[in-house]
N, C-alpha and C. Protein backbone atom coordinates (compact mmCIF):
# COMPACT_ATOMS: atom_id res chain seq x y z
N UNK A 1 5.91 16.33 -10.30
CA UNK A 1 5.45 15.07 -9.72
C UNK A 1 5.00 15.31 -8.28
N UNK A 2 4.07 14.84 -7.88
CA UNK A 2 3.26 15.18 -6.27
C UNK A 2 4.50 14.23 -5.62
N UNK A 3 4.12 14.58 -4.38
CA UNK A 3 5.18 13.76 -3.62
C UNK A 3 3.97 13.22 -2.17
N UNK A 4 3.97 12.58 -1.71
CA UNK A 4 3.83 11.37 -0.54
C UNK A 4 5.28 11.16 0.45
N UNK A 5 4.99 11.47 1.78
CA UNK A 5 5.80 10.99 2.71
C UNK A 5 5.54 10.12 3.55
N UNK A 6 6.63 9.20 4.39
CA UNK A 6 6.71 7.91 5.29
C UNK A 6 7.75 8.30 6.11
N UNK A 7 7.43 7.93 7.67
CA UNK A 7 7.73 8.26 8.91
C UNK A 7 9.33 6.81 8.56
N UNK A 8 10.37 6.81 9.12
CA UNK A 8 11.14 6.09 9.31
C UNK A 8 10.66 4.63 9.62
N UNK A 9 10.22 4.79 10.97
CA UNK A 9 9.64 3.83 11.28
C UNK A 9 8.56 2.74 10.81
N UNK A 10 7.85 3.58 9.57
CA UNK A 10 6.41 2.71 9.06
C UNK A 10 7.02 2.86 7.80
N UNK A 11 8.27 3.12 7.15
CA UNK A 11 8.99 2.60 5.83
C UNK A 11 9.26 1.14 6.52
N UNK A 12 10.33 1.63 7.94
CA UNK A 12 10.53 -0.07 7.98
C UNK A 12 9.90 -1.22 8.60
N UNK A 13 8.92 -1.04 8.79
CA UNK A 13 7.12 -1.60 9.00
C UNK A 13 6.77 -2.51 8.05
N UNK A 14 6.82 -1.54 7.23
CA UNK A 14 6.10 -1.78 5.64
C UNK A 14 7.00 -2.97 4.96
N UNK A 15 8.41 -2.17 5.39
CA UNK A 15 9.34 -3.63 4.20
C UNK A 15 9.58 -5.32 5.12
N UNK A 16 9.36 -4.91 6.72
CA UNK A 16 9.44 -6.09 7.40
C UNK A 16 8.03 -6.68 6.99
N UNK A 17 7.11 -6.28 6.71
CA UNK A 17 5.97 -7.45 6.95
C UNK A 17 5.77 -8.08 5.25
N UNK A 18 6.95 -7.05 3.99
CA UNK A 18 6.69 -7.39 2.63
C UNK A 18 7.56 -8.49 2.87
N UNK A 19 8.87 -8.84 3.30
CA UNK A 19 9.57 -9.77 3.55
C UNK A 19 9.36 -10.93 4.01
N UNK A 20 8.59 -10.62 5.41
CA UNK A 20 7.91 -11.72 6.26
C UNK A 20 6.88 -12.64 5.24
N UNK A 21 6.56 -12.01 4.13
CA UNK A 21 4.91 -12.28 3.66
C UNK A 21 6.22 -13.19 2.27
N UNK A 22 6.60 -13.54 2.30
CA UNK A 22 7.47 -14.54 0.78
C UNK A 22 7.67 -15.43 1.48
N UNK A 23 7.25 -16.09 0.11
CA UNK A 23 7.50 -15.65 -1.14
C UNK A 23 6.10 -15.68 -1.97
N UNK A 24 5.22 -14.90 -1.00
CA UNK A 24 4.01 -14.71 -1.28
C UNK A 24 3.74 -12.80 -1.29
N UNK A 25 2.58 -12.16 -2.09
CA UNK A 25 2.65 -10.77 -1.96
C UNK A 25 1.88 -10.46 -0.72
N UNK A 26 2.26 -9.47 0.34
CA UNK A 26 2.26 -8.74 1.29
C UNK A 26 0.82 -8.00 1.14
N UNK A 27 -0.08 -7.92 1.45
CA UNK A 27 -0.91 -6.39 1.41
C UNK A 27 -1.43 -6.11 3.15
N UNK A 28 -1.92 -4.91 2.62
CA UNK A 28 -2.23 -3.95 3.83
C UNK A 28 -3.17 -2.41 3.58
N UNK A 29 -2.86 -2.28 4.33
CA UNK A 29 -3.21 -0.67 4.64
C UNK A 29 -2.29 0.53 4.96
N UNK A 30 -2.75 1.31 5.00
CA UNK A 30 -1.15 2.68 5.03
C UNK A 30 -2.10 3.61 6.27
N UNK A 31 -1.70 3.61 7.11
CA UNK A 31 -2.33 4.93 8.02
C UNK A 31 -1.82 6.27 8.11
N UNK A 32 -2.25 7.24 8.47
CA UNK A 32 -1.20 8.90 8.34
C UNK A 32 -2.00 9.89 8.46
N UNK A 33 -1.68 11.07 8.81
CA UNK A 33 -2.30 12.37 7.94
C UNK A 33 -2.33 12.36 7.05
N UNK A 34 -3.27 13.83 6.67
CA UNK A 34 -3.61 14.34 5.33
C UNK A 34 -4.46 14.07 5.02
N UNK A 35 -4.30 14.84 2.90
CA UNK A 35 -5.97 14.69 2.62
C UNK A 35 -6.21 13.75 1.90
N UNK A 36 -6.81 13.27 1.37
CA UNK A 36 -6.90 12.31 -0.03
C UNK A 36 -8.33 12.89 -0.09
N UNK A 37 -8.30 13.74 -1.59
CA UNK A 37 -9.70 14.08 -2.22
C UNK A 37 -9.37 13.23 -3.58
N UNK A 38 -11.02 13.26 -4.10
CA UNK A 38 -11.32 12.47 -5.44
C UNK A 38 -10.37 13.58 -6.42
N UNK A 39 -10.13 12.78 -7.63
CA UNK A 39 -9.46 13.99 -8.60
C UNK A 39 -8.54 14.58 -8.27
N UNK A 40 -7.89 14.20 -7.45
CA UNK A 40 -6.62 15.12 -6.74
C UNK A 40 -5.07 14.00 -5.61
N UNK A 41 -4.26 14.10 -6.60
CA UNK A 41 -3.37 13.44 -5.58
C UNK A 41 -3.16 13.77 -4.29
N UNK A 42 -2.94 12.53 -3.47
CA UNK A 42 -2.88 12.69 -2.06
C UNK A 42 -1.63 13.95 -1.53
N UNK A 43 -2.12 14.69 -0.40
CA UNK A 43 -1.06 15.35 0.15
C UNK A 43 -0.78 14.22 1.76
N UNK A 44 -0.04 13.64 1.97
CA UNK A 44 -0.46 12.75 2.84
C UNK A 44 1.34 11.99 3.79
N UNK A 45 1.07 12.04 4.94
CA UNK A 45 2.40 11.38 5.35
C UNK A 45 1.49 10.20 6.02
N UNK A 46 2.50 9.19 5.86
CA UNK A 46 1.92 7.60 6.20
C UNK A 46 2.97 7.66 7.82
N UNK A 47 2.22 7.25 8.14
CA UNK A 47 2.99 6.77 9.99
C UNK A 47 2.75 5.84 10.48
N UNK A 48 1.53 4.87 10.29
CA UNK A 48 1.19 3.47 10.35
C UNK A 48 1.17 2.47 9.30
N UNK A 49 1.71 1.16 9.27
CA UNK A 49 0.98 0.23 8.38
C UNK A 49 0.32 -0.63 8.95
N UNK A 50 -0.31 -1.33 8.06
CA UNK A 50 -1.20 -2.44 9.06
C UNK A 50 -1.52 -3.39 8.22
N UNK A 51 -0.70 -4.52 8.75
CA UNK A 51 -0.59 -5.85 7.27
C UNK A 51 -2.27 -6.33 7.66
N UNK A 52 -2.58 -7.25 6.60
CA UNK A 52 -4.11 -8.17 6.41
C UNK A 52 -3.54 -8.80 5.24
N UNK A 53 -3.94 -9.84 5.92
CA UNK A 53 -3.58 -11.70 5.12
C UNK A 53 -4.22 -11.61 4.26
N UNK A 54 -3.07 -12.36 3.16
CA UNK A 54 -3.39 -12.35 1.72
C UNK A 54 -4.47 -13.73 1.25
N UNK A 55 -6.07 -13.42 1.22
CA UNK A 55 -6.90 -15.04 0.86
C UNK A 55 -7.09 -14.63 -0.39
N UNK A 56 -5.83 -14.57 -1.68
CA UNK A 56 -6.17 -14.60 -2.45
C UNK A 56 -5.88 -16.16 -3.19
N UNK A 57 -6.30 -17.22 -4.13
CA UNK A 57 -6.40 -18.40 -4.65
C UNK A 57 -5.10 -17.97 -5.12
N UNK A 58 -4.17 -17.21 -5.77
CA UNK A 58 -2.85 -17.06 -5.96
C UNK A 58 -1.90 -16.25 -5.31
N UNK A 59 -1.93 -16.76 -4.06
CA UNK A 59 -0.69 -15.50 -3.32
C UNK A 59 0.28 -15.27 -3.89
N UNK A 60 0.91 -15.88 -4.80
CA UNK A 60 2.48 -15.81 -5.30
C UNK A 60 2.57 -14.61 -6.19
N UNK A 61 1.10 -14.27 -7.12
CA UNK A 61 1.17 -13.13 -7.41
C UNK A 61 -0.13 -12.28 -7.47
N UNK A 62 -0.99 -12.35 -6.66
CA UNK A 62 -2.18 -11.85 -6.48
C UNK A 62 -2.02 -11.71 -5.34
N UNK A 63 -3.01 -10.66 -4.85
CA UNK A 63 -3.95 -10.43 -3.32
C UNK A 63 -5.23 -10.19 -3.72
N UNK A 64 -5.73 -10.55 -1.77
CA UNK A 64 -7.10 -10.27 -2.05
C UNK A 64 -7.20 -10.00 -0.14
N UNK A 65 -7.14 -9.13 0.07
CA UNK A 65 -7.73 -8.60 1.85
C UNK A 65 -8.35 -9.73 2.16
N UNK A 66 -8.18 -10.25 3.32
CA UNK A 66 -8.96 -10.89 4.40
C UNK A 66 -10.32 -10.67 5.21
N UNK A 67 -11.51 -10.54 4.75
CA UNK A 67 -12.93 -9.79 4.92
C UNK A 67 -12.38 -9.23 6.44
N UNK A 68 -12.40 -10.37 7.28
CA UNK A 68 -12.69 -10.46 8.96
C UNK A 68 -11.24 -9.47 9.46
N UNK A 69 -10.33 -9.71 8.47
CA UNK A 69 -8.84 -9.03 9.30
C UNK A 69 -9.03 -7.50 8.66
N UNK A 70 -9.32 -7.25 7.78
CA UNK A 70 -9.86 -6.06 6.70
C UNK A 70 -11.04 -5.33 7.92
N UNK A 71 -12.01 -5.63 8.35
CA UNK A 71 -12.63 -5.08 9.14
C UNK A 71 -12.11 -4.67 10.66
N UNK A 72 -11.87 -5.76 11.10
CA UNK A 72 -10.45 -5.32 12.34
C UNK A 72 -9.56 -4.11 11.94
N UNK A 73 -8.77 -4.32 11.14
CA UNK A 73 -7.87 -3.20 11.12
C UNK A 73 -8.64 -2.09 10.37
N UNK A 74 -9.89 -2.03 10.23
CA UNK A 74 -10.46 -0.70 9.89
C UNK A 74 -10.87 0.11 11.20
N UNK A 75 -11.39 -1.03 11.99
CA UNK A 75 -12.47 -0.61 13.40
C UNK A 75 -10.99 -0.25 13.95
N UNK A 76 -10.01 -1.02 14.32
CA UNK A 76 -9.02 -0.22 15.19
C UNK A 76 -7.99 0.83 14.56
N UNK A 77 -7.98 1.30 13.49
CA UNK A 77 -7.66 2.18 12.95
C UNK A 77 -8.63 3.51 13.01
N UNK A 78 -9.60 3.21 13.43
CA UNK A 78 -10.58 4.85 13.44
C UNK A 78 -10.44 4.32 15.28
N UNK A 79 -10.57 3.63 15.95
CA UNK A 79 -10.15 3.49 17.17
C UNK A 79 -9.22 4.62 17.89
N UNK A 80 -7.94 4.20 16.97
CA UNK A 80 -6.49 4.78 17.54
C UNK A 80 -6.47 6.73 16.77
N UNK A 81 -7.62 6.84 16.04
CA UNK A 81 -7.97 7.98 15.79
C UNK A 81 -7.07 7.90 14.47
N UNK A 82 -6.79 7.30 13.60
CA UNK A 82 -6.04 7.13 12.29
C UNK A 82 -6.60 7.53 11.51
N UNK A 83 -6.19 7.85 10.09
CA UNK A 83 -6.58 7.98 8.95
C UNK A 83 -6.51 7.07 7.85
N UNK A 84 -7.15 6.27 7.14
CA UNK A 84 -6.70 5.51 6.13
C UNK A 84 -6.43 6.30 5.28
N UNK A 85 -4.77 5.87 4.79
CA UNK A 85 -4.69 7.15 3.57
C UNK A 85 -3.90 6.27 2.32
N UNK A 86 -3.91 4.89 2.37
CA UNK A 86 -3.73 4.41 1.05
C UNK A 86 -3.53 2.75 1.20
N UNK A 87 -3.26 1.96 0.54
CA UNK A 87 -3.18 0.82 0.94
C UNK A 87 -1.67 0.17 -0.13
N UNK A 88 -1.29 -1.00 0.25
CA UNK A 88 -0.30 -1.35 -0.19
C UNK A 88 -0.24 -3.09 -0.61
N UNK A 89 0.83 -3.71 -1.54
CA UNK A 89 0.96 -4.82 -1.42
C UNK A 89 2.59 -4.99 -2.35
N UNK A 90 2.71 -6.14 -2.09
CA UNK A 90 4.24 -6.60 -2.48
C UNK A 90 4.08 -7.38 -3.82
N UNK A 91 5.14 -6.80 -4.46
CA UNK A 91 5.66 -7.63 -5.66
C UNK A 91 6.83 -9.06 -5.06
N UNK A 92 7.09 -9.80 -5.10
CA UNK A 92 7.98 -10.75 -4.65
C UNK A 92 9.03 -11.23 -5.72
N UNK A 93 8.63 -11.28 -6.52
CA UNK A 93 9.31 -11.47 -7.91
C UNK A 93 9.70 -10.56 -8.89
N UNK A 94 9.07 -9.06 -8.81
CA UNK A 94 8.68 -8.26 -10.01
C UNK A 94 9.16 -6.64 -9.45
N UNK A 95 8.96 -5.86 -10.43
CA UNK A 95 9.54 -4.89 -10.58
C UNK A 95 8.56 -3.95 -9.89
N UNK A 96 7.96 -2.63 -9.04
CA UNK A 96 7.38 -2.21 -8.53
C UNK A 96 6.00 -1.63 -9.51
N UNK A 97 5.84 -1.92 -10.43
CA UNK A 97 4.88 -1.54 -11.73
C UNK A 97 3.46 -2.53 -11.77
N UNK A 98 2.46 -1.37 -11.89
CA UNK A 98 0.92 -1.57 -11.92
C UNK A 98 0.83 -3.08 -12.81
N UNK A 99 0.28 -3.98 -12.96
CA UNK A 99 -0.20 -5.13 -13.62
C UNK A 99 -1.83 -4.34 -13.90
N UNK A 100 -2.68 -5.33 -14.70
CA UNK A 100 -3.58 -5.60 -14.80
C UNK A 100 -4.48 -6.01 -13.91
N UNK A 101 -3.72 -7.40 -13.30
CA UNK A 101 -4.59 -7.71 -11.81
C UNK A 101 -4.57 -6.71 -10.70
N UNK A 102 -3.46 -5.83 -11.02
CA UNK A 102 -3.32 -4.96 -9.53
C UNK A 102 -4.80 -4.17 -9.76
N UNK A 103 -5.09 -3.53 -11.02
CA UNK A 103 -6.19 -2.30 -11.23
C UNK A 103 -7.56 -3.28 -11.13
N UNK A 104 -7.17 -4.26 -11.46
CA UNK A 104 -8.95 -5.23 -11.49
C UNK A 104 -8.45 -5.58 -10.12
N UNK A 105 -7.67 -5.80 -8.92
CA UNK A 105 -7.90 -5.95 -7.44
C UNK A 105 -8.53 -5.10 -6.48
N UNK A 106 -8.58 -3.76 -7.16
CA UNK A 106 -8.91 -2.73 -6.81
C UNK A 106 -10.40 -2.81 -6.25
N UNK A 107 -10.77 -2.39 -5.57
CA UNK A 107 -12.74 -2.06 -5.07
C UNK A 107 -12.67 -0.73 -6.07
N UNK A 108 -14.00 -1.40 -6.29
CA UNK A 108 -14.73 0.18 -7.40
C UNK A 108 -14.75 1.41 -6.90
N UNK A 109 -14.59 1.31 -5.57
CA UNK A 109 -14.65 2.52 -4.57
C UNK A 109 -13.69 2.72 -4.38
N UNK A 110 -12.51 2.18 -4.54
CA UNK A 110 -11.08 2.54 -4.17
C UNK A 110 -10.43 3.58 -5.40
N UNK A 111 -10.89 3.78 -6.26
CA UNK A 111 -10.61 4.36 -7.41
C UNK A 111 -10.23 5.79 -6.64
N UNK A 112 -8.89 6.63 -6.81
CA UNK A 112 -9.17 7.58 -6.47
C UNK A 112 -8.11 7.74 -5.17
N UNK A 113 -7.45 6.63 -5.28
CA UNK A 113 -6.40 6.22 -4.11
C UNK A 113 -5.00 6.59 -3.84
N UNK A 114 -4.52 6.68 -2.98
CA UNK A 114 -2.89 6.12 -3.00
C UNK A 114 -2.72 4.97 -2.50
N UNK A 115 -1.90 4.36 -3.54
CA UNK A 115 -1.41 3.05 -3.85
C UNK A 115 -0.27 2.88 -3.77
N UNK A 116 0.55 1.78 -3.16
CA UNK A 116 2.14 1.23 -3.43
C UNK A 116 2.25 0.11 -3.26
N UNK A 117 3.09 -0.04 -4.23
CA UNK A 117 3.98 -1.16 -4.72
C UNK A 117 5.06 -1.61 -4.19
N UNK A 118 5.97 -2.62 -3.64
CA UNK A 118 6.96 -2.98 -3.05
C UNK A 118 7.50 -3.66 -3.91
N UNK A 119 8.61 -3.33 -4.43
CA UNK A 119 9.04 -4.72 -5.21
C UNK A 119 10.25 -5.41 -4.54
N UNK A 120 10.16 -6.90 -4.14
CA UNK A 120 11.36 -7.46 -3.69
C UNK A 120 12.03 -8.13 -4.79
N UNK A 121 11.83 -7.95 -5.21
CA UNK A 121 12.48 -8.48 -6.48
C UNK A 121 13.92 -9.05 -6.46
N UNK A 122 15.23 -7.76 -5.65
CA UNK A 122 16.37 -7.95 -5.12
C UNK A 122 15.42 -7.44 -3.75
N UNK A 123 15.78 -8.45 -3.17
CA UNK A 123 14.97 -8.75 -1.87
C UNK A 123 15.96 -8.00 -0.81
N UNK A 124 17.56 -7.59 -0.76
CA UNK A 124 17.95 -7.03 -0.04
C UNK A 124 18.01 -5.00 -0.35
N UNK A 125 17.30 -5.38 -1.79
CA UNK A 125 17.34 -4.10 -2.13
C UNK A 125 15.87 -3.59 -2.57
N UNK A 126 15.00 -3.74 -1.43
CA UNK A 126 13.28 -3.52 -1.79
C UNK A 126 13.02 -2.40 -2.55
N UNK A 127 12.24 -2.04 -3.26
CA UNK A 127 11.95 -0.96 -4.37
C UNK A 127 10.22 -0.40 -3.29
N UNK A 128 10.01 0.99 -3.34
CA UNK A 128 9.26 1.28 -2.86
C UNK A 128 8.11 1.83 -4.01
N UNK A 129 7.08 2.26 -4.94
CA UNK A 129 6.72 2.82 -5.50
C UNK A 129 5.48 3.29 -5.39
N UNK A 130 4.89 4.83 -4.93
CA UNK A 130 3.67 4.99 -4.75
C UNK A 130 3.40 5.03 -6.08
N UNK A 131 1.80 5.34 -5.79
CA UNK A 131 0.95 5.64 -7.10
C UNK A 131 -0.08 6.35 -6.63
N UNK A 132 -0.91 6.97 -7.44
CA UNK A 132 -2.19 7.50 -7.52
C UNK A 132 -3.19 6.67 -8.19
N UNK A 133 -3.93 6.21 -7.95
CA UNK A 133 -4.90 5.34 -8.95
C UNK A 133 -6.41 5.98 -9.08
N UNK A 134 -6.30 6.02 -10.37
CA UNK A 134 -7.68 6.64 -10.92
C UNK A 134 -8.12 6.56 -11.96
N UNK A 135 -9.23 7.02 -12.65
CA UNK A 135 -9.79 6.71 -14.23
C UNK A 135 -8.81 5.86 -14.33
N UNK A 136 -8.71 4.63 -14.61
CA UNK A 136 -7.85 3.23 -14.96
C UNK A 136 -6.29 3.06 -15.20
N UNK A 137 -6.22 4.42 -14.67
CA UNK A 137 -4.47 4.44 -14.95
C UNK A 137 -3.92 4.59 -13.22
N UNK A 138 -2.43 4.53 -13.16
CA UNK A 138 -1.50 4.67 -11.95
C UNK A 138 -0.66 5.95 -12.30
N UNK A 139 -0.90 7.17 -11.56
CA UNK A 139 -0.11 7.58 -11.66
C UNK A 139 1.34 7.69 -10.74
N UNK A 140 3.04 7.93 -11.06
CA UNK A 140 3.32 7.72 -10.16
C UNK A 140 3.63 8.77 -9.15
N UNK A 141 4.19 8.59 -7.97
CA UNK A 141 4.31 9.85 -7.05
C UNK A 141 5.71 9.98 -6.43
N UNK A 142 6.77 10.87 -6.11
CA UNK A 142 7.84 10.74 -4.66
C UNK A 142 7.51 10.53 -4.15
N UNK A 143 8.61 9.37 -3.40
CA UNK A 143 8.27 9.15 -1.88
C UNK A 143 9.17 9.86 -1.38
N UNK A 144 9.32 10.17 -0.45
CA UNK A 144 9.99 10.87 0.48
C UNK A 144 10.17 10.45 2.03
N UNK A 145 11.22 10.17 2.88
CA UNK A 145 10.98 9.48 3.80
C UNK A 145 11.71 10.74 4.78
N UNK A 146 11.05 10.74 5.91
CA UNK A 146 11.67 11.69 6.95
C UNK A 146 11.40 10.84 8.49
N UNK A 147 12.47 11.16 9.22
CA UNK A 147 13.49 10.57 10.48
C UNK A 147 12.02 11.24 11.66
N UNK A 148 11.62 10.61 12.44
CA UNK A 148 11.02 11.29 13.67
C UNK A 148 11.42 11.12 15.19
């Protein structure tokens, strides 16, 4: 199984703004080193997140990026000299596992990604789950978290 790492600090980034965002789902962006090539799981440590408001017609269990906040946190993410290296959103209700809407939320261009899942499901006990997303499937990945 490939493995994916997260800095201490942008694990608990990530689960404060999935929390903040209920009982609606959370999405964002993942910033970090590494590579992300097509056909090839990410080798990649995440060290930033960067939430963008959910305008999807069903927040409770859909997302959909915010055009205007989606462009912001792109421009100041190549700003701060970042990498986009995957993006994220929250389950609130559900178990950390791909749906249907998650792969049709996807941009056609995003194919080829690292992806994660949050599940709050037990909301004091958040579930983290990367993925790889590609040809129409998720694959999944370790996470691995290390102290800086």
């Amino acid at each position: 199984m490939n493995e994916v790492t997260i800095t201490s600090h942008a694990y608990q980034s990530l689960i404060e703004i999935c929390l903040r965002a209920l009982p609606e789902e959370a999405c964002g962006i993942l910033t970090g080193t590494g590579t992300i090539r097509r056909a090839q799981p990410p080798n990649v440590t995440v060290t930033g997140i960067q939430a963008i408001r959910n305008r999807s017609q069903q927040p409770h269990n859909r997302f959909a990026f915010d055009p205007k906040e989606w462009i912001q946190a792109y421009y100041s993410m190549q700003k701060n000299r970042q990498s986009l290296v995957g993006y994220f959103h929250s389950h609130p209700s559900t178990m950390p596992i791909p749906s249907t809407a998650d792969w049709n939320g996807l941009h056609a261009a995003a194919h080829g990604i690292n992806y994660w899942i949050v599940s709050l499901q037990q909301a004091d006990k958040p579930l983290i789950q990367p993925y790889w997303a590609e040809n129409g499937r998720f694959t999944p990945l370790m996470l691995t978290k290390i102290s800086i």
